[in-house]
PDB file of N, CA and C in Angstrom:
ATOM      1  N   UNK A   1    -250.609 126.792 104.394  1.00  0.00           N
ATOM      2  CA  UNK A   1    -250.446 126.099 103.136  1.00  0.00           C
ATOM      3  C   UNK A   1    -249.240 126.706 102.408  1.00  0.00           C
ATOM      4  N   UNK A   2    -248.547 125.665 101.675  1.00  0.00           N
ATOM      5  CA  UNK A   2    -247.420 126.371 101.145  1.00  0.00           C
ATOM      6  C   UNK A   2    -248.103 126.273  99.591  1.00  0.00           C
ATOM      7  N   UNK A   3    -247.793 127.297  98.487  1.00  0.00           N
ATOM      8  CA  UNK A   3    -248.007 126.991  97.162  1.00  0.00           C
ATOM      9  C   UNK A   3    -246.267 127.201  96.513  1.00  0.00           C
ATOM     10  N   UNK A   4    -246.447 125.626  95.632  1.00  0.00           N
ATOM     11  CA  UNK A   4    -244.882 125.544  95.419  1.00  0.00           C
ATOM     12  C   UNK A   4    -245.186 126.696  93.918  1.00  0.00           C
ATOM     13  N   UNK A   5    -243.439 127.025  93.578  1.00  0.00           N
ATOM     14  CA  UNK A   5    -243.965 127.277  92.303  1.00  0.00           C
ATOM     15  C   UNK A   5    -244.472 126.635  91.057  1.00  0.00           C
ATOM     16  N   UNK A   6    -244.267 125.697  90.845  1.00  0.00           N
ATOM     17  CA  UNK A   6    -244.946 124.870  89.523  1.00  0.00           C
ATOM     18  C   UNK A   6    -246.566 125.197  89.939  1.00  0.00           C
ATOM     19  N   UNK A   7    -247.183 125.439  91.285  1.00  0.00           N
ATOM     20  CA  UNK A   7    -248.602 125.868  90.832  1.00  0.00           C
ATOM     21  C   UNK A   7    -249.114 124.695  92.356  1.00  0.00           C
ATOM     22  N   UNK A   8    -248.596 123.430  92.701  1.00  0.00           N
ATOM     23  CA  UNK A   8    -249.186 122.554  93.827  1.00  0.00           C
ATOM     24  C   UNK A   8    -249.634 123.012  95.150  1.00  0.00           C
ATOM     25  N   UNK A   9    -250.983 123.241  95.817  1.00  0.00           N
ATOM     26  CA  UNK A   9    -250.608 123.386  97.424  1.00  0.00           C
ATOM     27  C   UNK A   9    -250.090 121.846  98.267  1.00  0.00           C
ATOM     28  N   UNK A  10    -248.940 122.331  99.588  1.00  0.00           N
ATOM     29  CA  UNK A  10    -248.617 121.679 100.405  1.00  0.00           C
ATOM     30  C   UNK A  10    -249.023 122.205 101.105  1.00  0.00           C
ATOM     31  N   UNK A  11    -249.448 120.844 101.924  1.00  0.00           N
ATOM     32  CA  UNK A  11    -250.381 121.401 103.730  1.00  0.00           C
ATOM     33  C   UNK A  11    -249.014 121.176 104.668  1.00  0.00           C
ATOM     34  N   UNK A  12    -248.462 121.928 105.182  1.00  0.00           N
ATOM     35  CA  UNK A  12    -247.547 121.535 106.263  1.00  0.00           C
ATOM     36  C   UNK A  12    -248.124 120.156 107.185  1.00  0.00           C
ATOM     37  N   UNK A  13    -249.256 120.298 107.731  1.00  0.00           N
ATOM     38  CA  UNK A  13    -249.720 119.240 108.244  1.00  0.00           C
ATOM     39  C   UNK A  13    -249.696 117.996 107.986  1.00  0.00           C
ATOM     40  N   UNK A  14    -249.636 117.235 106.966  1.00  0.00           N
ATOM     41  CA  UNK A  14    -249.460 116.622 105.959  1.00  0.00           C
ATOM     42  C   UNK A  14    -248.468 115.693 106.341  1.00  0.00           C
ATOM     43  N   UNK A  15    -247.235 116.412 105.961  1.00  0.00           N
ATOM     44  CA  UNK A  15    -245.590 115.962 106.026  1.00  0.00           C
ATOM     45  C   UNK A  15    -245.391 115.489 107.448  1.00  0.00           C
ATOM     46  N   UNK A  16    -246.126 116.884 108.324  1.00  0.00           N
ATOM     47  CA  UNK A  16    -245.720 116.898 110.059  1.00  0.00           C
ATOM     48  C   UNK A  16    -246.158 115.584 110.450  1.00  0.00           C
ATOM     49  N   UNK A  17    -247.420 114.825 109.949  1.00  0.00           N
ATOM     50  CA  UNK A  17    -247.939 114.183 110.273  1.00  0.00           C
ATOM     51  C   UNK A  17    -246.815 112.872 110.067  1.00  0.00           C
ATOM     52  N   UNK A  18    -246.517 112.858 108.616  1.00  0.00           N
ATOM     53  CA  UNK A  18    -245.472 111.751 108.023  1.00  0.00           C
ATOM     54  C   UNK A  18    -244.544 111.566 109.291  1.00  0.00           C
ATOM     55  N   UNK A  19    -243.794 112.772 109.596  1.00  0.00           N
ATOM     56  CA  UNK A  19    -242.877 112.658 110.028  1.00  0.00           C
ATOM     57  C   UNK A  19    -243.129 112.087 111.602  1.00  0.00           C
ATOM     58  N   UNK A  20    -244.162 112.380 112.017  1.00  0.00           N
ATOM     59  CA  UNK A  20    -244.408 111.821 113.442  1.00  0.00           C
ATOM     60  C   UNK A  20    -244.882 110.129 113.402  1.00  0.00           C
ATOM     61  N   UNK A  21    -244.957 109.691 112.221  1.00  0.00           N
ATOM     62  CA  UNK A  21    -245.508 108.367 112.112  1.00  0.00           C
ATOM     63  C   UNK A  21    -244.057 107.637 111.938  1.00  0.00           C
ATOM     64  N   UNK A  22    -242.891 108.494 111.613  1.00  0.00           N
ATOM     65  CA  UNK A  22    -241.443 107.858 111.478  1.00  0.00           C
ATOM     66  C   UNK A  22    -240.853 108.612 112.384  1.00  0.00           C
ATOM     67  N   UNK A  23    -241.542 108.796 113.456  1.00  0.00           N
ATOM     68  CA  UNK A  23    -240.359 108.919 114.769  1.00  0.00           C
ATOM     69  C   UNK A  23    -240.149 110.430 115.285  1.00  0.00           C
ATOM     70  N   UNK A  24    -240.597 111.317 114.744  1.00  0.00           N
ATOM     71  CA  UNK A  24    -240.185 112.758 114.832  1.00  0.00           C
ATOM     72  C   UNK A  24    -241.222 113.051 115.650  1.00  0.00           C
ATOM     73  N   UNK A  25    -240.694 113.613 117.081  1.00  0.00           N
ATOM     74  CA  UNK A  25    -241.806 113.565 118.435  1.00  0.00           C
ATOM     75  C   UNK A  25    -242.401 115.198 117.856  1.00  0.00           C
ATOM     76  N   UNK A  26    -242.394 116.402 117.006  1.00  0.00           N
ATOM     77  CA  UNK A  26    -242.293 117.797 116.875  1.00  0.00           C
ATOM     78  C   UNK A  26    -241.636 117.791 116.200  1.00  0.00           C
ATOM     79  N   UNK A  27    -242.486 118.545 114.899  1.00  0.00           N
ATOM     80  CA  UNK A  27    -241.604 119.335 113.942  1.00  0.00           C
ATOM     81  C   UNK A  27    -242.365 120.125 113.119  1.00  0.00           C
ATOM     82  N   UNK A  28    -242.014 120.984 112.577  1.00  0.00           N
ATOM     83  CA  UNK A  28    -242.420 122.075 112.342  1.00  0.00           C
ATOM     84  C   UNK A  28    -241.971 122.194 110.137  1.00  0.00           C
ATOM     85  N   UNK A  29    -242.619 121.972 109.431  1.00  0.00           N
ATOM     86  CA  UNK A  29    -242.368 122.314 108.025  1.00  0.00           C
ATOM     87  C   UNK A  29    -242.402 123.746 107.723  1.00  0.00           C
ATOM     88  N   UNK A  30    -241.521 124.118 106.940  1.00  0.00           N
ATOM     89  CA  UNK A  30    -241.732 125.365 106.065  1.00  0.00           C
ATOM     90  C   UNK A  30    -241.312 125.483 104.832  1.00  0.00           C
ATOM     91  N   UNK A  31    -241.601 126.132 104.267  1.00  0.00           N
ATOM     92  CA  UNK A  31    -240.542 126.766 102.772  1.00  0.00           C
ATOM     93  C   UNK A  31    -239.314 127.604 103.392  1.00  0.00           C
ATOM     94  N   UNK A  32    -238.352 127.240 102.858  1.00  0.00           N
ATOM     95  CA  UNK A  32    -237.185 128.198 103.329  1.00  0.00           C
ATOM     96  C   UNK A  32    -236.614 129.013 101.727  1.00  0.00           C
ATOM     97  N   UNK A  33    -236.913 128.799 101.085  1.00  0.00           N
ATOM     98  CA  UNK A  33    -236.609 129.047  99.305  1.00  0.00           C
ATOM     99  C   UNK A  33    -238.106 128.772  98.592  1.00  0.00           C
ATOM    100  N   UNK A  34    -238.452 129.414  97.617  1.00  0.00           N
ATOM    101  CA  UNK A  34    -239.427 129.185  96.641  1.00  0.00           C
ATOM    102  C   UNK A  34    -239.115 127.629  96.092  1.00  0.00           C
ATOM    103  N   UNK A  35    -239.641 126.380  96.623  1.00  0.00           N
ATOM    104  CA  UNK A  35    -239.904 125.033  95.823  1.00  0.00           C
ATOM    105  C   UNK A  35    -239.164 124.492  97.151  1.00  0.00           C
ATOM    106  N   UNK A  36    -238.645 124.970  98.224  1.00  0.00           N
ATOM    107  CA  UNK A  36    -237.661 123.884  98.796  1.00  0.00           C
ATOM    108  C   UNK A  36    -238.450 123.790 100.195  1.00  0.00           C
ATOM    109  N   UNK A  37    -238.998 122.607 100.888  1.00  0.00           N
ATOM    110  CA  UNK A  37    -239.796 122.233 101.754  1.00  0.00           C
ATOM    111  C   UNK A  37    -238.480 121.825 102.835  1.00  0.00           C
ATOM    112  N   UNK A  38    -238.724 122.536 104.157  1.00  0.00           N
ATOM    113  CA  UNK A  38    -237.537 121.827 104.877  1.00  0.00           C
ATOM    114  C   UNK A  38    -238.531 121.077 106.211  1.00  0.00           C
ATOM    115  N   UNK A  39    -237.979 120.730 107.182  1.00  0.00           N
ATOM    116  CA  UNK A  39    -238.705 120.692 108.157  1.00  0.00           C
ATOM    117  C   UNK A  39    -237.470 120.821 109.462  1.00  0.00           C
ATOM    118  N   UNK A  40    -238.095 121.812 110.382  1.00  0.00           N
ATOM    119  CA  UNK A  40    -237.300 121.419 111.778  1.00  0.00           C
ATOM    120  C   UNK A  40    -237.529 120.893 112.846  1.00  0.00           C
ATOM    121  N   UNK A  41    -236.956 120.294 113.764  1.00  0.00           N
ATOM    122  CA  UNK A  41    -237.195 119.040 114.197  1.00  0.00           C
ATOM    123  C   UNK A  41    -237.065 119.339 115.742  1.00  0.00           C
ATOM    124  N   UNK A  42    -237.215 118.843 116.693  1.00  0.00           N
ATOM    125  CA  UNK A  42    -236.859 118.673 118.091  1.00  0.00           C
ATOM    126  C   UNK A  42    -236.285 117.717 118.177  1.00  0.00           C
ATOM    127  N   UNK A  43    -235.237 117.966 118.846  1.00  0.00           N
ATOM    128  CA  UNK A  43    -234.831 116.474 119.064  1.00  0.00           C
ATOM    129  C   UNK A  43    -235.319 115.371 120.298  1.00  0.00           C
ATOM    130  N   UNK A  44    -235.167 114.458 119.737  1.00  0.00           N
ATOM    131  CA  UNK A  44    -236.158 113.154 120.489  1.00  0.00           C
ATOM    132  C   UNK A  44    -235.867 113.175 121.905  1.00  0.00           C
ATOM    133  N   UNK A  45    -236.750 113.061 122.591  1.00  0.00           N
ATOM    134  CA  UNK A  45    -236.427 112.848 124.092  1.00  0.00           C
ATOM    135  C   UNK A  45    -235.576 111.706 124.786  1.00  0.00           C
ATOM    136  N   UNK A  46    -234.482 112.039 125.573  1.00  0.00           N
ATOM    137  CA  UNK A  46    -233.346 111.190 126.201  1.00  0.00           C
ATOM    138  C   UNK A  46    -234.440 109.899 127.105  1.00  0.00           C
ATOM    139  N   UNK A  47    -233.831 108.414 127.214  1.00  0.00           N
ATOM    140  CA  UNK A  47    -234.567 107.764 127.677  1.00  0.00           C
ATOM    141  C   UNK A  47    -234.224 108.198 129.169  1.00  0.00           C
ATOM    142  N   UNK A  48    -235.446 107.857 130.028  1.00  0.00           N
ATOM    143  CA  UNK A  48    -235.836 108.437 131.712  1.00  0.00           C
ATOM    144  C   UNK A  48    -234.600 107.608 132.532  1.00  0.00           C
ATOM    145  N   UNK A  49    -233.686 108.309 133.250  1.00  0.00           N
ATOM    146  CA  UNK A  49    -232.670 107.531 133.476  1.00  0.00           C
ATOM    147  C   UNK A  49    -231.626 107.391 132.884  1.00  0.00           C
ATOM    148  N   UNK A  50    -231.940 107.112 131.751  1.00  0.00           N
ATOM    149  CA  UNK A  50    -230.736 106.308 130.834  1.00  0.00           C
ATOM    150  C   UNK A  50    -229.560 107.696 130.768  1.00  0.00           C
ATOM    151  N   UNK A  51    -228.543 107.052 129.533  1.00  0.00           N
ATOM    152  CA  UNK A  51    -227.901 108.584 129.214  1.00  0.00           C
ATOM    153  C   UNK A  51    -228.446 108.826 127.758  1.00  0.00           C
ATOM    154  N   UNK A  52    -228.100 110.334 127.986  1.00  0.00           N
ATOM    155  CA  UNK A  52    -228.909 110.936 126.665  1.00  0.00           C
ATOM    156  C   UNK A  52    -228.270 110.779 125.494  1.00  0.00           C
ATOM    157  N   UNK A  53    -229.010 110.791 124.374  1.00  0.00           N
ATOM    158  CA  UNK A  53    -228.168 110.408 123.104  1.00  0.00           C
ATOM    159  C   UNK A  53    -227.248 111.477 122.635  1.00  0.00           C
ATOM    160  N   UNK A  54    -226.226 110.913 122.011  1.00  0.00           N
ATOM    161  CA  UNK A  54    -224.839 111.698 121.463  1.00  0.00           C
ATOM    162  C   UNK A  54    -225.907 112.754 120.526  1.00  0.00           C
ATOM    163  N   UNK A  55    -224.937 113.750 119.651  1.00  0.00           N
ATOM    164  CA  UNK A  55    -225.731 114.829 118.983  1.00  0.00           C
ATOM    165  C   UNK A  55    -225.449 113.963 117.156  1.00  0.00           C
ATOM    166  N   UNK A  56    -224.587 113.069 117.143  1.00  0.00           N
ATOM    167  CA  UNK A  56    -224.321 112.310 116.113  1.00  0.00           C
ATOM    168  C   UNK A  56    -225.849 111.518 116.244  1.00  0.00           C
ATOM    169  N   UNK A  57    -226.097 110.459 117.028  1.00  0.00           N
ATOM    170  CA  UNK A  57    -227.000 109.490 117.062  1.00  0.00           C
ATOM    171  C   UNK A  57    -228.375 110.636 116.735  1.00  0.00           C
ATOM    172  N   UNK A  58    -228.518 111.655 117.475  1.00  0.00           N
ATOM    173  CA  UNK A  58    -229.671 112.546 117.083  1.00  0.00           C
ATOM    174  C   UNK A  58    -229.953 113.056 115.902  1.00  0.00           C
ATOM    175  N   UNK A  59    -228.949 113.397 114.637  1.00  0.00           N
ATOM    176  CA  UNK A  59    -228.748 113.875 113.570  1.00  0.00           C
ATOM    177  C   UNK A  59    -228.961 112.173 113.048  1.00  0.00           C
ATOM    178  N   UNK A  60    -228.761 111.137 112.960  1.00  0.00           N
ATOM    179  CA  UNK A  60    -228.554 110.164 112.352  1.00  0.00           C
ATOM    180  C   UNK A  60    -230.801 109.694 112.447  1.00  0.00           C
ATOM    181  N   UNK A  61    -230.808 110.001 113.982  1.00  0.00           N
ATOM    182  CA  UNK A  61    -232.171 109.538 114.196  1.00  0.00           C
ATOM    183  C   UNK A  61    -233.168 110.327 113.546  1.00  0.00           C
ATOM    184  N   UNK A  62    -232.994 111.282 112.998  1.00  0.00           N
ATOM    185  CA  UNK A  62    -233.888 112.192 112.196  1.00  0.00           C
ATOM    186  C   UNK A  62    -233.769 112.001 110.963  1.00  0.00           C
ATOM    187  N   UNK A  63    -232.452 112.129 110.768  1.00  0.00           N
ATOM    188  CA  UNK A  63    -232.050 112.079 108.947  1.00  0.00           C
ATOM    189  C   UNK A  63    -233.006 110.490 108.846  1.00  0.00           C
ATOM    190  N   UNK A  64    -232.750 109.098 109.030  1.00  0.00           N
ATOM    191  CA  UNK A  64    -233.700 108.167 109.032  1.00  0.00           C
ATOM    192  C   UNK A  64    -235.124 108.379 109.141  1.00  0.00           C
ATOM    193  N   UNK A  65    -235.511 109.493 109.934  1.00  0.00           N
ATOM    194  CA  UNK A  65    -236.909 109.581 110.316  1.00  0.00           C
ATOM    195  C   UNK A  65    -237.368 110.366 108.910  1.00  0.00           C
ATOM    196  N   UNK A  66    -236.419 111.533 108.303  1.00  0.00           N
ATOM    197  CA  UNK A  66    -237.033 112.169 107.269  1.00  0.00           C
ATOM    198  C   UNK A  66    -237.074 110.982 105.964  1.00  0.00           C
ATOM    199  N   UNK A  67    -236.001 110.253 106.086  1.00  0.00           N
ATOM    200  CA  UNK A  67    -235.996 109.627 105.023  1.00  0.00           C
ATOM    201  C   UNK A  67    -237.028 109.056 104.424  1.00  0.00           C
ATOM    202  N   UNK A  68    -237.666 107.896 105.983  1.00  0.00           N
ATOM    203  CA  UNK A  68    -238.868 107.378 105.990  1.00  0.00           C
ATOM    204  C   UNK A  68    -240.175 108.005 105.840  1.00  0.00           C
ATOM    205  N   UNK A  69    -240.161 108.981 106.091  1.00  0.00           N
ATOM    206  CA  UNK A  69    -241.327 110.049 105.587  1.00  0.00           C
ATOM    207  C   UNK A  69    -240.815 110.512 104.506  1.00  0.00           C
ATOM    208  N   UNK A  70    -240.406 110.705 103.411  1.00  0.00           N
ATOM    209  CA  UNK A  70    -240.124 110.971 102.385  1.00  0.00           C
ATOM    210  C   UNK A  70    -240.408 109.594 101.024  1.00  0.00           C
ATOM    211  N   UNK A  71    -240.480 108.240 101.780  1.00  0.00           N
ATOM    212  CA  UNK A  71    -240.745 107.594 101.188  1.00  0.00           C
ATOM    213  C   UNK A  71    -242.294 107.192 101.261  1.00  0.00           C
ATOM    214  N   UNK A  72    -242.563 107.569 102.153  1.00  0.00           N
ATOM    215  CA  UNK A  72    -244.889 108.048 101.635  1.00  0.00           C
ATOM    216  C   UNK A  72    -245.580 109.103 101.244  1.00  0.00           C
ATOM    217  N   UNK A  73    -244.157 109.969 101.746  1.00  0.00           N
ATOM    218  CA  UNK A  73    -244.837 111.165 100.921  1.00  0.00           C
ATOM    219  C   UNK A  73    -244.971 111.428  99.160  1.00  0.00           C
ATOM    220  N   UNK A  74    -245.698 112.274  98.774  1.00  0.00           N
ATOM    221  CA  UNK A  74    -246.173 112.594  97.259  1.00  0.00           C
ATOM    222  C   UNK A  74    -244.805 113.042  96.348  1.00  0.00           C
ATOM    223  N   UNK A  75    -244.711 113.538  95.391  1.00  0.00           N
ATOM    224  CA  UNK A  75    -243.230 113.880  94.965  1.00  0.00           C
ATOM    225  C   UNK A  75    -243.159 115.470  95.671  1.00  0.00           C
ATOM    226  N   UNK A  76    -244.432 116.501  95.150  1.00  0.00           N
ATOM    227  CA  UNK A  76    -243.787 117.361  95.269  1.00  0.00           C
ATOM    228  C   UNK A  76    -244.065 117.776  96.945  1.00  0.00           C
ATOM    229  N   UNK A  77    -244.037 116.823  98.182  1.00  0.00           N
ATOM    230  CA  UNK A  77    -243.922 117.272  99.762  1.00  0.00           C
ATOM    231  C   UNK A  77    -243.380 116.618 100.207  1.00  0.00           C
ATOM    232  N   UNK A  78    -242.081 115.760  99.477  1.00  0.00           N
ATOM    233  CA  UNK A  78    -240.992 115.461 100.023  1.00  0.00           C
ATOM    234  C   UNK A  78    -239.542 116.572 100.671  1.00  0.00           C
ATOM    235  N   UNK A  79    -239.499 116.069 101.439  1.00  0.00           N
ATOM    236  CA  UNK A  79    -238.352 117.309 102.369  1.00  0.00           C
ATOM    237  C   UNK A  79    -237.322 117.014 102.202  1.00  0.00           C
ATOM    238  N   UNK A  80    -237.001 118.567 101.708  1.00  0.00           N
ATOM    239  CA  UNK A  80    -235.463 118.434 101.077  1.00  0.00           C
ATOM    240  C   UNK A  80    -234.043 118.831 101.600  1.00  0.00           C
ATOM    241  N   UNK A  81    -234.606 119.372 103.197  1.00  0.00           N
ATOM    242  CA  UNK A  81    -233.857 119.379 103.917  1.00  0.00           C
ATOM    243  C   UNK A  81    -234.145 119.364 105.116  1.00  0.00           C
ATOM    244  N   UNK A  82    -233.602 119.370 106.571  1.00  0.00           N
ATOM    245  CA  UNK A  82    -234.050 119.760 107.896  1.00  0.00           C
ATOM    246  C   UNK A  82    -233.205 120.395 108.793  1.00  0.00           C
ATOM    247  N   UNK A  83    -233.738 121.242 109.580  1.00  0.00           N
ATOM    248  CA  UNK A  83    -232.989 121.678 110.721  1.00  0.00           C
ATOM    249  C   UNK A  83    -233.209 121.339 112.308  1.00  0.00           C
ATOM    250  N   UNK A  84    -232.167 120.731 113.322  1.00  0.00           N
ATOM    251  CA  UNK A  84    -232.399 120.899 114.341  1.00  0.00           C
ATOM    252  C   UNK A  84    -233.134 121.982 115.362  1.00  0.00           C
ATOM    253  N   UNK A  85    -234.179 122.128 116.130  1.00  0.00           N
ATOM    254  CA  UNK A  85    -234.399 123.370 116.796  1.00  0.00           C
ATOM    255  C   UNK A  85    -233.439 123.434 117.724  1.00  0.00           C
ATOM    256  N   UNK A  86    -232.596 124.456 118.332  1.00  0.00           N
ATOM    257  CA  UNK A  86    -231.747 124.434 119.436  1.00  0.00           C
ATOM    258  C   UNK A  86    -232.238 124.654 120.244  1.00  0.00           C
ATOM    259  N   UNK A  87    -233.223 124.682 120.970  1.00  0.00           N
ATOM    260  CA  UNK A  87    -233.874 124.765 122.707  1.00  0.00           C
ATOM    261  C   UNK A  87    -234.840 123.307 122.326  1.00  0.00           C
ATOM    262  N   UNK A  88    -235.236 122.886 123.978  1.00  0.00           N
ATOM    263  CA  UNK A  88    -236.205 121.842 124.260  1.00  0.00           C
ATOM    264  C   UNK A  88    -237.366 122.202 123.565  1.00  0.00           C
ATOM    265  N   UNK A  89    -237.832 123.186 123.091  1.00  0.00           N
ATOM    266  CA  UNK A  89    -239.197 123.459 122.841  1.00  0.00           C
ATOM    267  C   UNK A  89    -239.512 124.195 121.615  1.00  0.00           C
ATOM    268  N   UNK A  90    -240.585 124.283 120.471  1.00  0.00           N
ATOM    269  CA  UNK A  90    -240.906 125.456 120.031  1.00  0.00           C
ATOM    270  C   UNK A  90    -241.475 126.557 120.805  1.00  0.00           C
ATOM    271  N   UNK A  91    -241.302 127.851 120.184  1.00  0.00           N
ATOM    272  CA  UNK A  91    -241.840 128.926 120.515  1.00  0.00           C
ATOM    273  C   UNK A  91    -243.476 128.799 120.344  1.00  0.00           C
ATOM    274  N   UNK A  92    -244.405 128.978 121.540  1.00  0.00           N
ATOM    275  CA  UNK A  92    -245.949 128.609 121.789  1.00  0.00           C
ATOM    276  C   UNK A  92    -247.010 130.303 121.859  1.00  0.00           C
ATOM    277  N   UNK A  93    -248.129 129.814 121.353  1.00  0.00           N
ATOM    278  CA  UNK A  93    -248.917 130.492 121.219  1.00  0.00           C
ATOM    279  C   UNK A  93    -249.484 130.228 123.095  1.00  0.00           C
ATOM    280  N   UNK A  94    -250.388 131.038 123.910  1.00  0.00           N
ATOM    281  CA  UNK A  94    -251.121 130.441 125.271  1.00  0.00           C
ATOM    282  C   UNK A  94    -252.341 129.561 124.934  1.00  0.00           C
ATOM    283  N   UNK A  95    -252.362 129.027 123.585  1.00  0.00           N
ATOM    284  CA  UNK A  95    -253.210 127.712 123.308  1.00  0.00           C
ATOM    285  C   UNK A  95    -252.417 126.689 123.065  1.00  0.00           C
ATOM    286  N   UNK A  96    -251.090 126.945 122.879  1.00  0.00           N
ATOM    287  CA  UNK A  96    -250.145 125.598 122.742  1.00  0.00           C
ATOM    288  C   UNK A  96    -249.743 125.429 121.566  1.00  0.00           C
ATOM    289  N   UNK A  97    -249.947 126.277 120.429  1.00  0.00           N
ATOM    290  CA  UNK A  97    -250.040 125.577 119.285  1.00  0.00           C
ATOM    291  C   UNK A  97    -248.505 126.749 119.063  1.00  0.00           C
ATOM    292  N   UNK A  98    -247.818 125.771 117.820  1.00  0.00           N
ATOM    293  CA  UNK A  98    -246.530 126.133 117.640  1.00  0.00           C
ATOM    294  C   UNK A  98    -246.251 127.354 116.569  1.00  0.00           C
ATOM    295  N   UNK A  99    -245.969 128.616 117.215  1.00  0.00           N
ATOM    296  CA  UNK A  99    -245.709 130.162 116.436  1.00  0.00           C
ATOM    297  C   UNK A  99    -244.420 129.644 115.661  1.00  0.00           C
ATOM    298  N   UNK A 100    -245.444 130.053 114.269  1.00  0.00           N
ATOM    299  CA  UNK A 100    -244.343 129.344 112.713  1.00  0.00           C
ATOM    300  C   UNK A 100    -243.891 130.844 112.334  1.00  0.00           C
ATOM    301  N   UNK A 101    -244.102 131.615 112.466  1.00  0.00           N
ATOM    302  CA  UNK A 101    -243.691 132.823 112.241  1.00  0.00           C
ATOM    303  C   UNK A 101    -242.020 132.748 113.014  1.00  0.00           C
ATOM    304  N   UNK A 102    -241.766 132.742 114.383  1.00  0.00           N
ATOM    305  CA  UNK A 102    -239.914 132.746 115.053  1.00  0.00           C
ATOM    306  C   UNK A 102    -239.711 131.255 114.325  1.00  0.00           C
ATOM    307  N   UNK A 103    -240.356 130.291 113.735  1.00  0.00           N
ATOM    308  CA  UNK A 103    -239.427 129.043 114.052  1.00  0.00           C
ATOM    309  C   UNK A 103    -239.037 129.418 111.789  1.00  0.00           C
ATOM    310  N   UNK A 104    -239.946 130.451 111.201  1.00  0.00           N
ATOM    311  CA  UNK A 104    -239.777 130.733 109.707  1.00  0.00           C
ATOM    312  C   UNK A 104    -238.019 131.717 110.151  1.00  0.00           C
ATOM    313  N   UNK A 105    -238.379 132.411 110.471  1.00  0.00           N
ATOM    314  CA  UNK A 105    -236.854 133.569 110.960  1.00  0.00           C
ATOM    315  C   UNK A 105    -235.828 132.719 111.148  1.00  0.00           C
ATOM    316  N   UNK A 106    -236.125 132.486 112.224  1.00  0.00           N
ATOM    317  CA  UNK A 106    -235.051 131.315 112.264  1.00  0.00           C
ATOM    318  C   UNK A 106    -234.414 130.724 111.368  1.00  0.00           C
ATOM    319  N   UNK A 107    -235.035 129.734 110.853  1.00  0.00           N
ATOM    320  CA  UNK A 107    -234.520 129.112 109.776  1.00  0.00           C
ATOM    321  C   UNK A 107    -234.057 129.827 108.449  1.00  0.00           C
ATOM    322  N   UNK A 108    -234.610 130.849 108.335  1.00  0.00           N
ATOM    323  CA  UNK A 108    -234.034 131.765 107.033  1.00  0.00           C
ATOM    324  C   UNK A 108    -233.302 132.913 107.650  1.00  0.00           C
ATOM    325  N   UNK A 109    -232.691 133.219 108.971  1.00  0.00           N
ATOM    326  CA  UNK A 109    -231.707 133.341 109.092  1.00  0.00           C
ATOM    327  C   UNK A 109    -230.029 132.786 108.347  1.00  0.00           C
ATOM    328  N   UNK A 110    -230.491 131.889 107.970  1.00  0.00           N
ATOM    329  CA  UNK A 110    -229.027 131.198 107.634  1.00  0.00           C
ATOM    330  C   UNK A 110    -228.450 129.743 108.706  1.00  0.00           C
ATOM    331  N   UNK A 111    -229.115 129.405 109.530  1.00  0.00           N
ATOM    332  CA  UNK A 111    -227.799 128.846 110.710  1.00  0.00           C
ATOM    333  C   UNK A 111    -228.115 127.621 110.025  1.00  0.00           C
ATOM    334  N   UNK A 112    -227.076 126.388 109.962  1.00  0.00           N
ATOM    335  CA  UNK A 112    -226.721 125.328 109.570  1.00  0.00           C
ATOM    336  C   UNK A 112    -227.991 124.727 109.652  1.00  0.00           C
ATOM    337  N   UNK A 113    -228.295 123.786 108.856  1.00  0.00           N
ATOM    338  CA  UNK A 113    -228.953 122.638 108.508  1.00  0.00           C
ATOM    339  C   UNK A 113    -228.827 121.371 108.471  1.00  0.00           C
ATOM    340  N   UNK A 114    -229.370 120.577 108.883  1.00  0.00           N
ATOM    341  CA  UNK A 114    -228.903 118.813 109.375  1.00  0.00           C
ATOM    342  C   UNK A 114    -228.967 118.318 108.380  1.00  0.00           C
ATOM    343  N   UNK A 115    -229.437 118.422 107.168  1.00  0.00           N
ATOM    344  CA  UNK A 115    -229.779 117.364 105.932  1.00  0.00           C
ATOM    345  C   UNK A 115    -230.181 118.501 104.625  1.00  0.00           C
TER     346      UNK A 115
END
């Protein structure tokens, strides 16, 4: 749970959920700043065969996907920014479930942000 500062809890789950109902196959929400909700993303899987999408069309296919989840979401668990993950995968627990602890570092490391 995130608690913003004005006092609200956000369920990460919540948003993750938004965002998978507008296209986002994995992604992962956090706070990266006190009030600022980001989410990072995987990028969408290349069609079987086909060729894989440019890194433009991938940044374009998310930024749309957050958008659209931003327009059902509540005011204060709208996402105010996102980051690409750079490998195929999040970092996994041996139950599968996605370790938010490397994908929090990460992102508050500093490295660029898609939106």
């Amino acid at each position: 749970m995130i608690v913003l500062p004005n006092g609200f809890n956000v369920f990460p789950e919540d948003i993750e959920i938004a965002l998978r109902d507008a296209g986002i196959r994995e992604s992962v929400v956090i706070e990266t700043e006190p009030g600022r909700i980001e989410a990072v993303c995987l990028a969408p899987a290349g069609p079987l065969g086909g060729t894989a999408p440019s890194p433009d069309e991938i940044r374009a296919s998310i930024a749309a996907a957050v958008k659209a989840a931003n327009a059902v979401l509540g005011p204060n668990q709208r996402i105010a920014g996102w980051r690409l993950w750079p490998d195929s995968d999040f970092p996994r627990t041996h139950t599968l479930k996605v370790k938010r602890d490397p994908v929090r570092a990460w992102a508050k490391a500093g490295l660029p942000s898609g939106g």
